[in-house]
Protein backbone atom coordinates (compact mmCIF):
# COMPACT_ATOMS: atom_id res chain seq x y z
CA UNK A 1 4.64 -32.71 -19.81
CA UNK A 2 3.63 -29.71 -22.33
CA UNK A 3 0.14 -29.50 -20.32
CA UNK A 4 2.13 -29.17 -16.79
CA UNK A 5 3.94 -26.15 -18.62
CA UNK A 6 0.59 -24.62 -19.87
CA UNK A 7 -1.29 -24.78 -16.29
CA UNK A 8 2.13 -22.90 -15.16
CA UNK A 9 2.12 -20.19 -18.04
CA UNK A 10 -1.92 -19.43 -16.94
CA UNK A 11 -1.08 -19.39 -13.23
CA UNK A 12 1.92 -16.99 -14.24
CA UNK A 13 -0.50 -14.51 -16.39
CA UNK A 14 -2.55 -14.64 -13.55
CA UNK A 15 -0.05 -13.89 -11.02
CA UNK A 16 1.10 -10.93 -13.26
CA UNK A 17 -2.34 -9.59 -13.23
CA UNK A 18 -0.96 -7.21 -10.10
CA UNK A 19 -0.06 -3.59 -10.42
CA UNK A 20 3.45 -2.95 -10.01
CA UNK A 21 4.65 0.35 -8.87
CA UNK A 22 8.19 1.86 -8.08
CA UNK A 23 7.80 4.53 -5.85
CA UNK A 24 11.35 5.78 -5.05
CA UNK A 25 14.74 4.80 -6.19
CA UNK A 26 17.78 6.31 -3.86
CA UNK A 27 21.29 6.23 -4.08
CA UNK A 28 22.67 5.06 -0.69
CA UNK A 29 26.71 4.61 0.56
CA UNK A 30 28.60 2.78 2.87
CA UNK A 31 31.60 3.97 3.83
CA UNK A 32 34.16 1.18 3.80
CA UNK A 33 38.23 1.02 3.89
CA UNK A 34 39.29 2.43 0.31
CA UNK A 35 36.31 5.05 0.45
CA UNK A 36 32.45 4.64 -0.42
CA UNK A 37 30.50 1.98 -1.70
CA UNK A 38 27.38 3.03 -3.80
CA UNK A 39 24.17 0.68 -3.92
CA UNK A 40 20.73 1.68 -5.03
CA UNK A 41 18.06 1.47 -2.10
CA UNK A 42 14.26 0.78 -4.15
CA UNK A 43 10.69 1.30 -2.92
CA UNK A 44 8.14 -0.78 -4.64
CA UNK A 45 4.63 -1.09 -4.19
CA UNK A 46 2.16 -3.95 -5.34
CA UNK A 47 -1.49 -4.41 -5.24
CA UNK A 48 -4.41 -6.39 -7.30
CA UNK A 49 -6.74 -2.95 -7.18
CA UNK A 50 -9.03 -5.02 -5.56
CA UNK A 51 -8.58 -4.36 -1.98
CA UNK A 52 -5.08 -6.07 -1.44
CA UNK A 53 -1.74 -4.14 -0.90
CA UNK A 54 1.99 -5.07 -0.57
CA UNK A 55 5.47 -2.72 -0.21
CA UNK A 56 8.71 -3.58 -0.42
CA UNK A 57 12.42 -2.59 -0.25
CA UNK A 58 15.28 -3.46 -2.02
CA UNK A 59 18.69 -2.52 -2.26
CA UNK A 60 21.59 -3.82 -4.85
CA UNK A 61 24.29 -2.50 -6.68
CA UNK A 62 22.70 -1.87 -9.93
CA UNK A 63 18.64 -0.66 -10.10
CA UNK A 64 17.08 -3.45 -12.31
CA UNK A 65 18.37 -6.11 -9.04
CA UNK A 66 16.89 -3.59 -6.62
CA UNK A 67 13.69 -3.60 -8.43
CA UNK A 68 13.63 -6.86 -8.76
CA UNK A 69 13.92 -7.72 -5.03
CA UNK A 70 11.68 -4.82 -4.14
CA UNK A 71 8.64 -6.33 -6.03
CA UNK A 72 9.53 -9.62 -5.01
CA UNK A 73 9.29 -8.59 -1.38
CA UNK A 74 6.37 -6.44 -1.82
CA UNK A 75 4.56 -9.79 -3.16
CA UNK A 76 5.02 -11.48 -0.51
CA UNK A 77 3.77 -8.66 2.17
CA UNK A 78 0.71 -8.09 0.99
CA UNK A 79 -2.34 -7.78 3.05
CA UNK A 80 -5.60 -7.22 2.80
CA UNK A 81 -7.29 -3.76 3.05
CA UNK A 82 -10.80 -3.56 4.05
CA UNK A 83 -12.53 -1.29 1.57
CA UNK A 84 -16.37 0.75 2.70
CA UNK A 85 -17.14 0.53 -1.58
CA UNK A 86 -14.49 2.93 -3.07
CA UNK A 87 -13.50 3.99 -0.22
CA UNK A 88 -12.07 3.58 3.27
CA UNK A 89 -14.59 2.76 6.13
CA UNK A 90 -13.31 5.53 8.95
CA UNK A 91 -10.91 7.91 9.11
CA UNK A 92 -7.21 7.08 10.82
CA UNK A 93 -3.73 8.37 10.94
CA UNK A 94 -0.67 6.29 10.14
CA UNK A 95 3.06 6.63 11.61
CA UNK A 96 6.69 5.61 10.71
CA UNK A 97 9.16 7.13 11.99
CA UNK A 98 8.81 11.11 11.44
CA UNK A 99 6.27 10.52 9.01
CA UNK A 100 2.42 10.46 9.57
CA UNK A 101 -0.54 10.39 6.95
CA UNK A 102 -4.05 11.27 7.68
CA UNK A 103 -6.10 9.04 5.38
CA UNK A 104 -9.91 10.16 5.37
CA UNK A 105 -12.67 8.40 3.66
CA UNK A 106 -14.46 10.83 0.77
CA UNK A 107 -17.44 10.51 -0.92
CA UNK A 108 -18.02 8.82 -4.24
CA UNK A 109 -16.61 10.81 -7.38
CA UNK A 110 -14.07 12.41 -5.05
CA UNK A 111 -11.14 10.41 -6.44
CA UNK A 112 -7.27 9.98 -5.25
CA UNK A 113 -6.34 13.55 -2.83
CA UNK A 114 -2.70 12.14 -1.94
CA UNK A 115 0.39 13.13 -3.44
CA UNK A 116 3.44 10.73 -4.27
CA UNK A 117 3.85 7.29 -2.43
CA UNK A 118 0.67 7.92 -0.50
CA UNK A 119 -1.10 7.95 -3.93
CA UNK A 120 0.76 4.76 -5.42
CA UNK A 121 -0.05 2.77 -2.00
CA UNK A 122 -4.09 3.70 -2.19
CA UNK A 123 -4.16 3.36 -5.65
CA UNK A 124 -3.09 0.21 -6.01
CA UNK A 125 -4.97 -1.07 -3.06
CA UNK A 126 -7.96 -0.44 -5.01
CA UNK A 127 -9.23 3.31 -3.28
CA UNK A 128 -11.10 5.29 -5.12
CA UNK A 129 -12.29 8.25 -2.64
CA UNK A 130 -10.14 9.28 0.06
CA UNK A 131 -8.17 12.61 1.36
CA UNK A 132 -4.97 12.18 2.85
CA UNK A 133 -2.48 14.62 4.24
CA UNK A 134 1.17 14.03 5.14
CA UNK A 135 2.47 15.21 7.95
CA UNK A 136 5.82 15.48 9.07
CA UNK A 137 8.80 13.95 7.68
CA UNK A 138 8.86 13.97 3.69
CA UNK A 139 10.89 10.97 3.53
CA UNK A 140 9.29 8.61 0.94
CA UNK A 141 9.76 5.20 2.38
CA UNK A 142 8.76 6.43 5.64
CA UNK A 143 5.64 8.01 4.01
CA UNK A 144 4.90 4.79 1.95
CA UNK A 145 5.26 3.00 5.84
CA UNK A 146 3.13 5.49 7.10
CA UNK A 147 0.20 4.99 4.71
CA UNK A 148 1.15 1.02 4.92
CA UNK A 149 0.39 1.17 9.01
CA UNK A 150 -2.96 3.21 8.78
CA UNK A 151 -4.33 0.40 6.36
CA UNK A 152 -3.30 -1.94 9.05
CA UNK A 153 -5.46 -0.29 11.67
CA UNK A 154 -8.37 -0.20 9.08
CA UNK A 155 -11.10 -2.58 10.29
CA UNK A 156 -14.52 -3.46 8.58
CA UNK A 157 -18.08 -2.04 10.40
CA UNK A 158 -19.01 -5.73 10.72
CA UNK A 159 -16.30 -6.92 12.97
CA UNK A 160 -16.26 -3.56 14.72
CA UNK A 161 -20.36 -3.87 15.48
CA UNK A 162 -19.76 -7.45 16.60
CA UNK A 163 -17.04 -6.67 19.03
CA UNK A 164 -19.14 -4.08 20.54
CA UNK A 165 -22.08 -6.26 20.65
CA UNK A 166 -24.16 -3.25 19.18
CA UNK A 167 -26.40 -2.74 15.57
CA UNK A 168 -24.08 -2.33 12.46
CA UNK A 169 -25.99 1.34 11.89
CA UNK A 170 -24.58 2.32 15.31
CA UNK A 171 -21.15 1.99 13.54
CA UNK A 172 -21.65 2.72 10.44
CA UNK A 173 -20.75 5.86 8.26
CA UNK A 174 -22.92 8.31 8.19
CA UNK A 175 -23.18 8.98 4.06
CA UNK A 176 -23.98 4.97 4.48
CA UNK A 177 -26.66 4.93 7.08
CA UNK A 178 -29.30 5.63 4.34
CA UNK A 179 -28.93 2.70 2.13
């Protein structure tokens, strides 16, 4: 029995290996009969640094539930991000709602250029090198969506070369046509 309990404490540690993030934490209200109901509306953002990225949302009436159910979901939505090295293979621009964020791959020893939840998303996807820009709406979870959906539309050279039936150099960056 004790060695079932051991295999599920190393399985835990390794499970808590991921980086936890909370990007945003707002005070919502919902107007009801006697007046307003207050809740707390969290952001969260998970990711191994390694190339794999979750978010998540959760709302309760007190902030340690909502950050609890905002990593929990954010565990269970995350997806794979393919990564050129350090950085992003080509350049795209995500949407949500009035937000959009340019993402652009950088060279190496460029670091993180993104400000708020656009940094905490990349970051703990595992990016190194990139430029981003937000455009439009400043609204964080829409922002953190935004940078969520370009990821999505990230694809590696490989696949892309294959598709097209062409040589991978035809795709590839040009900083990485040399090696």
């Amino acid at each position: 029995m004790s060695k079932n309990l051991r295999d599920h404490e190393v399985f835990e540690e390794e499970k808590d290996e991921l980086d936890e993030r909370v990007v945003d934490i707002a005070r919502v209200a919902k107007v009801i009969k006697g007046g307003r109901r207050f809740a707390f509306r969290v952001v969260a953002v998970v990711g191994d640094n390694n190339g794999s990225v979750g978010i998540g949302v959760g709302k309760a009436r007190s902030v340690p539930d909502a950050i609890r159910k905002a990593t929990e979901r954010a565990r269970s939505s995350m997806r794979l991000v393919p990564l050129t090295g350090q950085t992003i293979p080509h350049e795209v621009i995500g949407r949500c709602g009035g937000a959009q964020v340019l993402i652009k791959p950088a060279s190496p020893g460029t670091g993180v250029i993104a400000g708020g939840g656009t940094r905490a998303v990349l970051e703990a996807a595992g990016v190194r090198d990139v430029l981003t820009k937000s455009l439009g709406s400043a609204n964080m979870l829409n922002v953190v969506k935004a940078t969520m959906d370009g990821l999505n539309q990230l694809r590696f050279v490989e696949d892309v070369a294959r598709e097209r039936r062409i040589p991978e150099a035809h795709v590839m960056p040009f900083w990485r046509r040399g090696q």
